[in-house]
Protein backbone atom coordinates (compact mmCIF):
# COMPACT_ATOMS: atom_id res chain seq x y z
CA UNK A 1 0.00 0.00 0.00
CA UNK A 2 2.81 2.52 0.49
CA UNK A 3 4.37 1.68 -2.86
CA UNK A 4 1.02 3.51 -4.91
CA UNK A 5 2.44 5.04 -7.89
CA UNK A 6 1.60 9.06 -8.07
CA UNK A 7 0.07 9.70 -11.29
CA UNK A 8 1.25 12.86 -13.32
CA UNK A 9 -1.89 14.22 -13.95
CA UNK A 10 -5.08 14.82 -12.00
CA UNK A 11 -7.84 11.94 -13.02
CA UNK A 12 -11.16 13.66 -13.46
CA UNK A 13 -15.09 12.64 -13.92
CA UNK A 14 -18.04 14.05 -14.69
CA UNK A 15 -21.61 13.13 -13.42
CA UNK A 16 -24.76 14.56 -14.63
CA UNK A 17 -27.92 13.65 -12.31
CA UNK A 18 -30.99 14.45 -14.26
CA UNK A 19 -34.00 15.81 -11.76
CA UNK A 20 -37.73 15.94 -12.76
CA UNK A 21 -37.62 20.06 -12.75
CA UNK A 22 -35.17 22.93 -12.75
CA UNK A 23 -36.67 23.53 -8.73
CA UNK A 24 -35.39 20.11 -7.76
CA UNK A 25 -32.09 20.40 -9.26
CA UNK A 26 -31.35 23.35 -7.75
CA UNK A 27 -32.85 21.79 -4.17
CA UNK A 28 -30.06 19.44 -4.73
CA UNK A 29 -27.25 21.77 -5.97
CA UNK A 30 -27.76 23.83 -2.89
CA UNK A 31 -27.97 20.83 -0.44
CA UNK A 32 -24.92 19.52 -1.68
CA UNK A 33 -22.66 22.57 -2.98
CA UNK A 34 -22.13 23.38 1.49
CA UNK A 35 -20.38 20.60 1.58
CA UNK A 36 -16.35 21.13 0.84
CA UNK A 37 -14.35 18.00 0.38
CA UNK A 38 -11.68 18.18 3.15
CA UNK A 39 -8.31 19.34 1.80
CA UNK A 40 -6.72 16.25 3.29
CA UNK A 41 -9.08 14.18 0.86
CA UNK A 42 -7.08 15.39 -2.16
CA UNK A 43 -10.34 16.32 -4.00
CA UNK A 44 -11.69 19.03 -6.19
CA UNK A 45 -15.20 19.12 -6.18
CA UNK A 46 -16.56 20.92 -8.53
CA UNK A 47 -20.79 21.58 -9.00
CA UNK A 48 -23.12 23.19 -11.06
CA UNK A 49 -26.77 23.33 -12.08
CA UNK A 50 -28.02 23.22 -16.08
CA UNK A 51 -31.57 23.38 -16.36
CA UNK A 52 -33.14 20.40 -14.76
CA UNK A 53 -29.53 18.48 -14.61
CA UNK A 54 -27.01 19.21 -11.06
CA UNK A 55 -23.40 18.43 -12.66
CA UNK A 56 -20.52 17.17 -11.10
CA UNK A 57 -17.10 17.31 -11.51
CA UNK A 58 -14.44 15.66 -9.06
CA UNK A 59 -10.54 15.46 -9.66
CA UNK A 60 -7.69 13.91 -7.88
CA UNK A 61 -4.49 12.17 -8.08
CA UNK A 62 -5.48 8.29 -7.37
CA UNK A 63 -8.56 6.81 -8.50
CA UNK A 64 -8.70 5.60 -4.41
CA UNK A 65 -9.46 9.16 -3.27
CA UNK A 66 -11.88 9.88 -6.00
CA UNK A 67 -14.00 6.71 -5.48
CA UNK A 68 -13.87 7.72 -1.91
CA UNK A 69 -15.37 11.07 -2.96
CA UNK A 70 -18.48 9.67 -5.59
CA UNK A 71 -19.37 7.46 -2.92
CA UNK A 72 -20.09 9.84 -0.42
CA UNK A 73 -21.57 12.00 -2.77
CA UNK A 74 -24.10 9.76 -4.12
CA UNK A 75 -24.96 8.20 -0.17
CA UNK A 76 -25.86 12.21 0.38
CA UNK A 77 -27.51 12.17 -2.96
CA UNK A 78 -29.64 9.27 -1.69
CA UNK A 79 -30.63 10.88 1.16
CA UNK A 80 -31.64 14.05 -0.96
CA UNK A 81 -33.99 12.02 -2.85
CA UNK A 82 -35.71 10.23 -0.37
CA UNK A 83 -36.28 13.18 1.39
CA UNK A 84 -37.67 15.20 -1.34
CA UNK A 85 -39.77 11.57 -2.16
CA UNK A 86 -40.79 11.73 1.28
CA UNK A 87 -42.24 15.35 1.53
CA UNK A 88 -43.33 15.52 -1.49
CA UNK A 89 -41.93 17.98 -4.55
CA UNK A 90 -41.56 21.77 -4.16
CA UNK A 91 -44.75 23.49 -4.40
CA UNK A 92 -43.00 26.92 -5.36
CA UNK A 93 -40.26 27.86 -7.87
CA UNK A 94 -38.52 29.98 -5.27
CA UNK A 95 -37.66 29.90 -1.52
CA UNK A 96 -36.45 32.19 0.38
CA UNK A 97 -34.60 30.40 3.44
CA UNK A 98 -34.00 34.22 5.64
């Protein structure tokens, strides 16, 4: 385990998580976007919302750290969704949260 190879160049993906509306996506994008991977982690995070789709990028150095990283994005993505299942859908387009 201590002889892992460094890779040159920073591995990257890119997820795109389709929601039923552009309200839900951005539910999402501003559930998730608080959260900063920790610097230790050696990811970049990257998110964004495009219409009705939240996109994703991560990037790292070893393909450990960034599976790491899409896991625990996608267990906080679960929870998201099964909240939002639970309640029920937004009833407005905006929200004003002060």
């Amino acid at each position: 385990m201590g002889d892992e190879v460094q890779p040159k160049e920073q591995l990257k993906i890119n997820i795109e998580i389709p929601f039923p509306d552009k309200r839900t996506a951005r539910i999402a994008y501003d559930v998730l976007r608080v959260d900063k991977e920790p610097k230790r982690s050696g990811v970049v995070k990257n998110l964004s919302v495009n219409e009705t789709v939240l996109e994703a990028e991560f990037s790292a150095l070893l393909a450990r750290q960034l599976r790491v990283a899409i896991n625990g994005f996608f267990d906080k993505l679960d929870l998201i969704a099964e909240t939002i299942e639970a309640i029920g859908p937004p009833v407005s387009d905006s929200y004003s949260h002060y």
